[in-house]
N, C-alpha and C. Protein backbone atom coordinates (compact mmCIF):
# COMPACT_ATOMS: atom_id res chain seq x y z
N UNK A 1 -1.10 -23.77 -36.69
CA UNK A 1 -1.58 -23.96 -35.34
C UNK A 1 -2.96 -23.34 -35.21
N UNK A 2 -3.97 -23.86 -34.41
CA UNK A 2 -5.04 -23.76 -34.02
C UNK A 2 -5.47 -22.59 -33.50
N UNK A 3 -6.09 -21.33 -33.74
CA UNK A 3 -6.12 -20.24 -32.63
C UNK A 3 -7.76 -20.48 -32.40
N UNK A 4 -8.31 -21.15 -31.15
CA UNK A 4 -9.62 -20.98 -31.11
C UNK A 4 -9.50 -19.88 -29.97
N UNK A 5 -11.15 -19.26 -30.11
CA UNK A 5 -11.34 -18.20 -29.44
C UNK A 5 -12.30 -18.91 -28.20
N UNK A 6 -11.81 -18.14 -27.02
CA UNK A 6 -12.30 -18.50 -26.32
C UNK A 6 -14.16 -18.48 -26.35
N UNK A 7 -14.54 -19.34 -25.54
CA UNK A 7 -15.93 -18.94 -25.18
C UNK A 7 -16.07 -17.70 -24.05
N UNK A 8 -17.89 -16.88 -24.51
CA UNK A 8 -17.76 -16.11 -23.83
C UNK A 8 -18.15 -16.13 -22.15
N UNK A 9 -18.53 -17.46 -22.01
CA UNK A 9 -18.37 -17.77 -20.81
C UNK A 9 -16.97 -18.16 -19.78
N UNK A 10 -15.83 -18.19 -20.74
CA UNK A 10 -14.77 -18.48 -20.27
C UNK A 10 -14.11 -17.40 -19.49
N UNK A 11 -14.29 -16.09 -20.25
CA UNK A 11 -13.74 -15.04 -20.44
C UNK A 11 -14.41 -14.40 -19.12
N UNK A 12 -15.85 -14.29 -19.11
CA UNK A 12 -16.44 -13.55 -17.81
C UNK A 12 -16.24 -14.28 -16.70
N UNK A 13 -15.59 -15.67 -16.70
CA UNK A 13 -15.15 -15.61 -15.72
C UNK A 13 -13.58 -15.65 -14.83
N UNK A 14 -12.70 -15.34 -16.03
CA UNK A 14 -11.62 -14.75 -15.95
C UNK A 14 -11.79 -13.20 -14.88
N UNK A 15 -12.86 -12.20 -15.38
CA UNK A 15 -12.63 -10.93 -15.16
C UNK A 15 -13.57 -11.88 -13.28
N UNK A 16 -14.10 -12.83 -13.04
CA UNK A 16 -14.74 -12.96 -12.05
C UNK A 16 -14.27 -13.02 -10.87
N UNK A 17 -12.73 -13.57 -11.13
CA UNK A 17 -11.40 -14.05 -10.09
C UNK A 17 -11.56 -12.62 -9.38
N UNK A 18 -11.63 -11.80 -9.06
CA UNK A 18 -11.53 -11.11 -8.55
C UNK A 18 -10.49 -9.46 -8.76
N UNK A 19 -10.17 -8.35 -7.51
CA UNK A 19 -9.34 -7.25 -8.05
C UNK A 19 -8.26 -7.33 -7.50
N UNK A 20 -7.21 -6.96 -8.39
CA UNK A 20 -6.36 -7.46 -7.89
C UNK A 20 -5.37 -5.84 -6.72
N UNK A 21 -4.48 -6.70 -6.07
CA UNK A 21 -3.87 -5.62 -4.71
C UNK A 21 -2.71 -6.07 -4.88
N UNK A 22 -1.45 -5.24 -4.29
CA UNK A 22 -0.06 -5.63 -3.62
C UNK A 22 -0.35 -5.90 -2.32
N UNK A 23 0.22 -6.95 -2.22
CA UNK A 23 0.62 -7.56 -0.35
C UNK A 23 2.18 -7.17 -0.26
N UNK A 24 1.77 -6.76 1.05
CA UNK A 24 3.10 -5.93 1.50
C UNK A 24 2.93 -6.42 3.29
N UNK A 25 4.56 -6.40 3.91
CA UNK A 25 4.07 -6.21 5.40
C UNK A 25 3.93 -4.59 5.62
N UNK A 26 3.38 -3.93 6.61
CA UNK A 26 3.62 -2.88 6.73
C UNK A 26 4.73 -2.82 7.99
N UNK A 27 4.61 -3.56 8.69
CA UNK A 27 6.06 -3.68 9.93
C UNK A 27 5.74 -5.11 9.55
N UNK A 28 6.93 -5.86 10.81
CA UNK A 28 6.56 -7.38 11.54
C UNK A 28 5.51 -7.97 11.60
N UNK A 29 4.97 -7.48 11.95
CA UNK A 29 3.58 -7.67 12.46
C UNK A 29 2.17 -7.91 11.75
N UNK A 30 2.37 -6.66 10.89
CA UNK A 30 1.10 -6.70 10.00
C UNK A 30 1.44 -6.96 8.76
N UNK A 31 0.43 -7.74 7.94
CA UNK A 31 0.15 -7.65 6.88
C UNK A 31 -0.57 -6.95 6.10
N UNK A 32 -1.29 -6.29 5.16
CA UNK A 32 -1.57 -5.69 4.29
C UNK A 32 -1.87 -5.65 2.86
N UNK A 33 -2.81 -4.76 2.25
CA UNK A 33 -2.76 -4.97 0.57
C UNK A 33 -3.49 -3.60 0.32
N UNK A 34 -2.70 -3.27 -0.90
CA UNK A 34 -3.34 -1.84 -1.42
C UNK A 34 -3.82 -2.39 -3.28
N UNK A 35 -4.78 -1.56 -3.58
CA UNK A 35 -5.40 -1.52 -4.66
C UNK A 35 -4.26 -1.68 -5.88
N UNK A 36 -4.69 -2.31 -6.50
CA UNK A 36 -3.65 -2.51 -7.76
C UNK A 36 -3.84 -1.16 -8.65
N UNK A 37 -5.06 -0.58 -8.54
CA UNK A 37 -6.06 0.44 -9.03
C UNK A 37 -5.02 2.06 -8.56
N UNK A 38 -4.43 1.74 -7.68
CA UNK A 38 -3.46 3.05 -7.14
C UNK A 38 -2.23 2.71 -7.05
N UNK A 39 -1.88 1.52 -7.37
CA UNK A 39 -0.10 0.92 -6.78
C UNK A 39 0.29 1.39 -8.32
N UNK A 40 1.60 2.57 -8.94
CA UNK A 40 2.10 2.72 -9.68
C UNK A 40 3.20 1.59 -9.72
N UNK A 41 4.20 1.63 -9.11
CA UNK A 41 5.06 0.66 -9.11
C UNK A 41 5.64 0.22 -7.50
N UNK A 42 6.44 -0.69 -7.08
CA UNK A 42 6.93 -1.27 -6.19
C UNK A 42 8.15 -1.45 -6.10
N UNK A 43 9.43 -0.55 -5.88
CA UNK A 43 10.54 -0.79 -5.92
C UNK A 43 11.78 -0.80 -4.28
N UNK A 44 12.66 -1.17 -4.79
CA UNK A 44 13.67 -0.93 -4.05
C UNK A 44 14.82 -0.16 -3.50
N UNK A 45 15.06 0.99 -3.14
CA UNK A 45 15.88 2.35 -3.38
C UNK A 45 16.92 2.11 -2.14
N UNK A 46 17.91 3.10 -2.21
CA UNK A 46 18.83 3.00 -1.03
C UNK A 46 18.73 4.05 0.13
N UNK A 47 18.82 3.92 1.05
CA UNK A 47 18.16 4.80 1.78
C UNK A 47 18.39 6.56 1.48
N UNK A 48 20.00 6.27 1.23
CA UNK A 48 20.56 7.59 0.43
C UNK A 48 19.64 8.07 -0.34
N UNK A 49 18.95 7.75 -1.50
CA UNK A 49 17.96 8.43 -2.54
C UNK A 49 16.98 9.15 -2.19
N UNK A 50 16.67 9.01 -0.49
CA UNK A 50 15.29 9.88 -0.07
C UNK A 50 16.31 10.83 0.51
N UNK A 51 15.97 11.99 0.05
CA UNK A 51 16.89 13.15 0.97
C UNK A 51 15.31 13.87 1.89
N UNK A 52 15.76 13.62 3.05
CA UNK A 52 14.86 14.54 4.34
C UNK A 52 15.09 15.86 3.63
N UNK A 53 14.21 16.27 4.80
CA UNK A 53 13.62 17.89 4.69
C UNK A 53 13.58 18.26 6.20
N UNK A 54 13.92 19.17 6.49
CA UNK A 54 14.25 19.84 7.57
C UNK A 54 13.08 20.66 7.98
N UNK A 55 12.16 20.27 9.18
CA UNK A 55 11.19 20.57 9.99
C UNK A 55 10.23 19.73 9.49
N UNK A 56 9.79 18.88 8.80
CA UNK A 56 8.96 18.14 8.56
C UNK A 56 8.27 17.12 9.58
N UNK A 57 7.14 16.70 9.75
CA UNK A 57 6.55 15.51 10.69
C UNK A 57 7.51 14.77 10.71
N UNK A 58 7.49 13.81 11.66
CA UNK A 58 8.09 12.14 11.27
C UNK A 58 7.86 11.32 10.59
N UNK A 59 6.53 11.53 10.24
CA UNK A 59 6.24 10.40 9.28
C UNK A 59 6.67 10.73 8.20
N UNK A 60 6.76 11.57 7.72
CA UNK A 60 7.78 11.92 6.26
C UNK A 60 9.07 12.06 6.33
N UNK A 61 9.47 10.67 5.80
CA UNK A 61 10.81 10.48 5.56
C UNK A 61 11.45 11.81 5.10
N UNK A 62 11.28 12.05 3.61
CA UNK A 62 11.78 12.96 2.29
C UNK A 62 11.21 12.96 1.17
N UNK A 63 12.16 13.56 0.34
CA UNK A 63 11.88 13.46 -1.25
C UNK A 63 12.53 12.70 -1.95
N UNK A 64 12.10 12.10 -3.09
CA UNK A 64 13.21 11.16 -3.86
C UNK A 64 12.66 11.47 -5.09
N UNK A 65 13.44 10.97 -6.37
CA UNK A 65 13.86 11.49 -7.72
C UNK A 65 12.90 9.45 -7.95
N UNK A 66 11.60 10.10 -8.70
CA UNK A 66 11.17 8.65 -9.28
C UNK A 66 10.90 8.97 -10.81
N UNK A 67 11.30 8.33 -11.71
CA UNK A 67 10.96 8.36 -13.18
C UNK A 67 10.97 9.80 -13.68
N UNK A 68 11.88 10.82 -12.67
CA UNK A 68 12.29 12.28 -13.15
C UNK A 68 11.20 13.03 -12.48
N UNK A 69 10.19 12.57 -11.43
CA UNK A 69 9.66 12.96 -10.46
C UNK A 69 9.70 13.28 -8.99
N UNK A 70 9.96 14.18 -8.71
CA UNK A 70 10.02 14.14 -7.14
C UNK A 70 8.59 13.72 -6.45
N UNK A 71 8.87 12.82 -5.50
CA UNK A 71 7.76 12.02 -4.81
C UNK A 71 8.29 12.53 -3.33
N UNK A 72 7.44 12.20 -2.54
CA UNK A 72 7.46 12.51 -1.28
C UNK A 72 7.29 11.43 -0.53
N UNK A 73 8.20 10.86 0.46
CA UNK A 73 8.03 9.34 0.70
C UNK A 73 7.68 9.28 2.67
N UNK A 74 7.12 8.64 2.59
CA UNK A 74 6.72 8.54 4.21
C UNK A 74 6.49 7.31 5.15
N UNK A 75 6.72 7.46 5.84
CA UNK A 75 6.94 6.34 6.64
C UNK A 75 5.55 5.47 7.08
N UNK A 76 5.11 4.64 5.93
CA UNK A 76 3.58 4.32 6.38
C UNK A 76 2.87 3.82 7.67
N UNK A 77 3.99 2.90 8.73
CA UNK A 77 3.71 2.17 10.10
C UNK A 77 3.48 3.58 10.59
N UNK A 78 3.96 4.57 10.67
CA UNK A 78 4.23 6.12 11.46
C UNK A 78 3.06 6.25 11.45
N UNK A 79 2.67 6.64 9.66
CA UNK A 79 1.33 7.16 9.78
C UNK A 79 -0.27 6.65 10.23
N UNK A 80 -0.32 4.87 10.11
CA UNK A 80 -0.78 4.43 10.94
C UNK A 80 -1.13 4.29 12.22
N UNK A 81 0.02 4.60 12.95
CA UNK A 81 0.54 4.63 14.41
C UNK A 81 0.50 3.26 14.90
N UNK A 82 1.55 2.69 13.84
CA UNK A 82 1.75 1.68 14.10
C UNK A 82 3.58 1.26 14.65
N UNK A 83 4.27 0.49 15.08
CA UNK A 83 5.42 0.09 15.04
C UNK A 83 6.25 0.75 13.77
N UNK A 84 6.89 1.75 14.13
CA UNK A 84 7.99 1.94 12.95
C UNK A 84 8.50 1.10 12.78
N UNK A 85 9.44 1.49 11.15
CA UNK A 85 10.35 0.62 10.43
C UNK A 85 11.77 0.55 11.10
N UNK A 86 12.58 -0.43 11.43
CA UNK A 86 13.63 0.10 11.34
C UNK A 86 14.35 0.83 11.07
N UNK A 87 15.06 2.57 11.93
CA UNK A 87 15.50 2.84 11.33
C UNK A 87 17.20 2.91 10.79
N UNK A 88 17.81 2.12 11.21
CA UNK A 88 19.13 1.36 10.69
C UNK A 88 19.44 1.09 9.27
N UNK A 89 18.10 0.99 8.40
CA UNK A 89 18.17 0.14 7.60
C UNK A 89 19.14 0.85 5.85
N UNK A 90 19.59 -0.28 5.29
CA UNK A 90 20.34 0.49 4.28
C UNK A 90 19.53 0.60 3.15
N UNK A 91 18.32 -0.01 2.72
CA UNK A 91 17.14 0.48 2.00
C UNK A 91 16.00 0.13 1.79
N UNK A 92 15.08 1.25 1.50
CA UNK A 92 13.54 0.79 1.95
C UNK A 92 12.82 0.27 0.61
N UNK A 93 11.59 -0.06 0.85
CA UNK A 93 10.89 -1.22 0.21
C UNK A 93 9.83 0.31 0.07
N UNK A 94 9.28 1.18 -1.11
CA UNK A 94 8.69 1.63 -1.60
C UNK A 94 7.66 1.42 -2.32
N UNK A 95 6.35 1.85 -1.82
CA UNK A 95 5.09 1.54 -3.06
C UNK A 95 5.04 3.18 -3.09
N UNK A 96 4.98 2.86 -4.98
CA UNK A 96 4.60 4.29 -4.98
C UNK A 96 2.73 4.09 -5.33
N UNK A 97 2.00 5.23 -4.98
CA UNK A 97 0.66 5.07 -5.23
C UNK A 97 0.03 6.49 -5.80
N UNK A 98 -0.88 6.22 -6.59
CA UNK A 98 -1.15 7.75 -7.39
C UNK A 98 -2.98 7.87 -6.87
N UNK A 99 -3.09 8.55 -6.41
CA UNK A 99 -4.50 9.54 -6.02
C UNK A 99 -4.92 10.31 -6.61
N UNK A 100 -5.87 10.34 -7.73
CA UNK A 100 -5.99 11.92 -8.56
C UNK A 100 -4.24 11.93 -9.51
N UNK A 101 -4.75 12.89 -9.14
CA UNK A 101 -2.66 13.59 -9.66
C UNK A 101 -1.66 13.42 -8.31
N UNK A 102 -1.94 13.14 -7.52
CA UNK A 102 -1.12 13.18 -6.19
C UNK A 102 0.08 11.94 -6.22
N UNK A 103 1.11 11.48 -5.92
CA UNK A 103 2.21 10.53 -6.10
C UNK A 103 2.39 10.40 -4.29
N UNK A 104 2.48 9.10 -4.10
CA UNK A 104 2.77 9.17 -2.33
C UNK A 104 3.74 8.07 -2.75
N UNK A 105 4.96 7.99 -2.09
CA UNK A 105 6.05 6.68 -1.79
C UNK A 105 5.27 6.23 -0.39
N UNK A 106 5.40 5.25 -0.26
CA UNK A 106 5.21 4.55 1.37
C UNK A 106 6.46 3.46 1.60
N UNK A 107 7.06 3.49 2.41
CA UNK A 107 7.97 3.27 3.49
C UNK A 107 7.57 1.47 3.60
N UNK A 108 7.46 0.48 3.45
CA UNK A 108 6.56 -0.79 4.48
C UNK A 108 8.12 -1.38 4.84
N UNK A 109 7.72 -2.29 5.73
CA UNK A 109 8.72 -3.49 5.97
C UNK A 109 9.36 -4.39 4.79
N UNK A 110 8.29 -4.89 4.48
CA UNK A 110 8.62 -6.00 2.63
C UNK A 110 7.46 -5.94 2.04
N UNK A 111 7.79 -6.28 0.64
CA UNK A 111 6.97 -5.74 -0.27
C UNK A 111 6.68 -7.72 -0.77
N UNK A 112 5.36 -8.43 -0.45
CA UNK A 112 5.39 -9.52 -0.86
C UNK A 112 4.73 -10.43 -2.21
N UNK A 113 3.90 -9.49 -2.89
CA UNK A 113 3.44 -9.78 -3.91
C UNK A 113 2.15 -9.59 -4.53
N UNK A 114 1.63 -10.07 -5.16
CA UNK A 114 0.10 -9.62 -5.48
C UNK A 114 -0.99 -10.41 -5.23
N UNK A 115 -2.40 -10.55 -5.01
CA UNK A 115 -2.85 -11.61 -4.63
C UNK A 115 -4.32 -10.99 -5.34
N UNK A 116 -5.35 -11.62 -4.95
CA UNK A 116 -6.51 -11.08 -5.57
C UNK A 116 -7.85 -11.66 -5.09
N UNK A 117 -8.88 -10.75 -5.03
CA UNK A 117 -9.90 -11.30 -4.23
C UNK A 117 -11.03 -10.56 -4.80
N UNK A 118 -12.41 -11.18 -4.41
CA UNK A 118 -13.72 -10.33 -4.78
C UNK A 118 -14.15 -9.14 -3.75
N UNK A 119 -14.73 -8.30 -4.18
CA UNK A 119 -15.16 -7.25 -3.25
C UNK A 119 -16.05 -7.56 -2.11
N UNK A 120 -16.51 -8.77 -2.60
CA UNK A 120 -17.75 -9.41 -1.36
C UNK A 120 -16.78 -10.21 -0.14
N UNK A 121 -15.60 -10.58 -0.65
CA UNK A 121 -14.66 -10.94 0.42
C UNK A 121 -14.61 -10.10 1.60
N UNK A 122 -13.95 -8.45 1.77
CA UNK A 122 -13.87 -7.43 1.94
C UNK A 122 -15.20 -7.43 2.97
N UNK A 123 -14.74 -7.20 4.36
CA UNK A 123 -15.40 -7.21 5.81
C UNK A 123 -14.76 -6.28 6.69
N UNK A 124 -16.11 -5.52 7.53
CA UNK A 124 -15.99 -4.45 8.25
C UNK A 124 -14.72 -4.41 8.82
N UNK A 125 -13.89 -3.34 9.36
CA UNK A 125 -12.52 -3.85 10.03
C UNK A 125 -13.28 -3.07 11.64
N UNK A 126 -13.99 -3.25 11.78
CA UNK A 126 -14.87 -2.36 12.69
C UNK A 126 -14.62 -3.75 13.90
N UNK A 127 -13.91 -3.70 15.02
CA UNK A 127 -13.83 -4.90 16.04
C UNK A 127 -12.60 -5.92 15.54
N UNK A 128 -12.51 -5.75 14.15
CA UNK A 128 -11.13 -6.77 13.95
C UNK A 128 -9.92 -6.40 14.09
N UNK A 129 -9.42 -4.75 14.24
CA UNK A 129 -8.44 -4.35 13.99
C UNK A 129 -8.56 -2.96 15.60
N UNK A 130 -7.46 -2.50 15.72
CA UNK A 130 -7.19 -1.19 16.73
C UNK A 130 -8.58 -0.32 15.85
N UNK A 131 -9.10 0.75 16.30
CA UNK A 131 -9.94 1.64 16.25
C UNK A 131 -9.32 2.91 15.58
N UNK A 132 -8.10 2.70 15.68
CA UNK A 132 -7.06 4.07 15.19
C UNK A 132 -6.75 3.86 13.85
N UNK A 133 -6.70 2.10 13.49
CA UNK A 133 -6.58 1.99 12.03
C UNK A 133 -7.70 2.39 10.96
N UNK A 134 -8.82 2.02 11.64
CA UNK A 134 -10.37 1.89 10.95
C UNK A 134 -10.55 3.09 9.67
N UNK A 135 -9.95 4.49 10.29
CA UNK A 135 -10.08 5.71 9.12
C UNK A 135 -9.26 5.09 7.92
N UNK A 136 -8.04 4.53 7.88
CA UNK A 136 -7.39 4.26 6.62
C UNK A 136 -7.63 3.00 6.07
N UNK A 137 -8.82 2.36 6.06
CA UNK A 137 -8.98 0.96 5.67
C UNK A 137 -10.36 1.13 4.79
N UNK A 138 -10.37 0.04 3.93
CA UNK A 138 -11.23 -0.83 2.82
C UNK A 138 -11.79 -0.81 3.72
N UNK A 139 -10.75 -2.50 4.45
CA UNK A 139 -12.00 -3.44 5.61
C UNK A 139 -10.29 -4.12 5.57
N UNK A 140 -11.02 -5.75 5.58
CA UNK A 140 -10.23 -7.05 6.37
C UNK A 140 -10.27 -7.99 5.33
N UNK A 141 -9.66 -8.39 4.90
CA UNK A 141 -9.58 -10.01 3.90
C UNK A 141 -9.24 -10.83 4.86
N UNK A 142 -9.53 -12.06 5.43
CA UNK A 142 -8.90 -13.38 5.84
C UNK A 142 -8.42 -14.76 4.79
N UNK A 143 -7.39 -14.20 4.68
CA UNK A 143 -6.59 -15.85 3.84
C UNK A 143 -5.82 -16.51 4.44
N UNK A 144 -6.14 -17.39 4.42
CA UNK A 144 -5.45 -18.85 5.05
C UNK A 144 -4.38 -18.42 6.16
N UNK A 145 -6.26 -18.37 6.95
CA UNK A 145 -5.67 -17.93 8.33
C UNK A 145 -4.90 -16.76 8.66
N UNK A 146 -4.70 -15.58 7.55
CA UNK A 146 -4.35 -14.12 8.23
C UNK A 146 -5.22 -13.33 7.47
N UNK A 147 -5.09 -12.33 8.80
CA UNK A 147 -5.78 -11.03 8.37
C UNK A 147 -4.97 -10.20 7.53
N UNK A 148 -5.32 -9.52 6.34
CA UNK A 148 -5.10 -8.72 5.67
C UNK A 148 -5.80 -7.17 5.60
N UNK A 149 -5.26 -6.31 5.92
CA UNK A 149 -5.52 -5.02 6.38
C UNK A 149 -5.64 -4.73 4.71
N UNK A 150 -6.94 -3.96 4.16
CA UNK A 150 -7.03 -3.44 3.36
C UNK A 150 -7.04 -1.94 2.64
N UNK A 151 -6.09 -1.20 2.76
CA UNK A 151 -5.93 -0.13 3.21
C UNK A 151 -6.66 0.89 1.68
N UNK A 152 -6.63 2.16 2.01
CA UNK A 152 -7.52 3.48 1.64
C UNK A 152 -6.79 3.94 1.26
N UNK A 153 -6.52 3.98 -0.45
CA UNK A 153 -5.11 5.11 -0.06
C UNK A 153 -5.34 6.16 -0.60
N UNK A 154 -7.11 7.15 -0.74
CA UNK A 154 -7.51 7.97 -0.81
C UNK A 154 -7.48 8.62 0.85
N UNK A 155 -7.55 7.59 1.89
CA UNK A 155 -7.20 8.73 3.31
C UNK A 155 -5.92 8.45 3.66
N UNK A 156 -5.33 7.48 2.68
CA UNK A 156 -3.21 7.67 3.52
C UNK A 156 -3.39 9.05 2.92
N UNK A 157 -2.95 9.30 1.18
CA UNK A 157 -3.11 10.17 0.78
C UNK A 157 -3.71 11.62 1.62
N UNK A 158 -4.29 11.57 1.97
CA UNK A 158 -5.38 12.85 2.64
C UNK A 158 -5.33 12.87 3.97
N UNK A 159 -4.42 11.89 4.52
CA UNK A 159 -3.92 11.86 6.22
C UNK A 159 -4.01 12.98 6.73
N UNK A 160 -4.48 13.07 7.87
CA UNK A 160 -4.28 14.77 8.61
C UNK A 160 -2.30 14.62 9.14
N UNK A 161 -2.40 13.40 9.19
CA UNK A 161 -0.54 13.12 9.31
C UNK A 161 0.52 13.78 8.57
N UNK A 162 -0.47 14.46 7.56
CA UNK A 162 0.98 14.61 6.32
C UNK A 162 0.17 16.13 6.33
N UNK A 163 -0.38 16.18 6.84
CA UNK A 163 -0.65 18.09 6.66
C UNK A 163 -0.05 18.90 7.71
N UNK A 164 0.66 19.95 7.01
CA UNK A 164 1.25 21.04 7.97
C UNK A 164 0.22 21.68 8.96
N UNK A 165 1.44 21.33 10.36
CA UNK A 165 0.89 21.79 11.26
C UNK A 165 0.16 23.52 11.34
């Protein structure tokens, strides 16, 4: 069988498609995407596996046991100040994301897949979005017809939300 090598014009424009993100809802409502560049993994846990902590904010759920790591998982709509998650639910939809050395779980509604775009896509969220979101955002992607919240997860991470009072 044949192995030709690609051309090197083929190839640069493979890397041209753009970077890639997880799309996630963060509630009902919103949509979302975080850096593929910080998303460790994307899983499914039972609500049982996050054990709370006693005096903590609200937005922090607990702790949970990931790959023999304790992570600290939080309720991302909270920290937004956006529409919480249900809390009824029998288990949450987790991105874990790594900052430096730092590990954050986030809490979303559903976790929907990956998608990918150029950085020149990526527009002010300055007038498109609440004013309260603006600190934790990229910017705004628009695809076919929705807005996509591009979120920071060097300031989820660094939230004044998750620092002791």
């Amino acid at each position: 069988m044949n192995n030709p090598k690609l051309p090197l014009s083929t190839t640069e424009n493979l890397t041209s498609l753009g970077d890639g993100y997880l799309k996630f809802q963060i509630n009902q409502q919103t949509t979302a995407v975080i850096s593929m560049l910080h998303t460790q993994e994307a899983i499914v846990v039972p609500v049982e596996s996050v054990t709370s902590m006693p005096g903590m904010r609200e937005c922090i759920l607990g702790l949970m046991n990931w790959r023999s790591r304790i992570v600290w998982v939080v309720d991302l709509p909270r920290i937004l100040n956006l529409e919480s998650i249900e809390t009824r639910l029998r288990q949450y939809s987790v991105i874990i994301i790594r900052v430096d050395s730092l590990l954050l779980g986030l809490v979303v509604d559903d976790i929907i897949g990956t998608v990918k775009f150029l950085p020149d896509e990526i527009h002010s969220p300055i007038g498109q979005v609440a004013s309260s979101l603006v600190p934790y955002l990229r910017g705004c992607v628009i695809q076919q017809q929705e807005t996509l919240l591009v979120l920071d997860a060097h300031a989820i991470v660094h939230s004044s939300a998750l620092k002791a009072d």
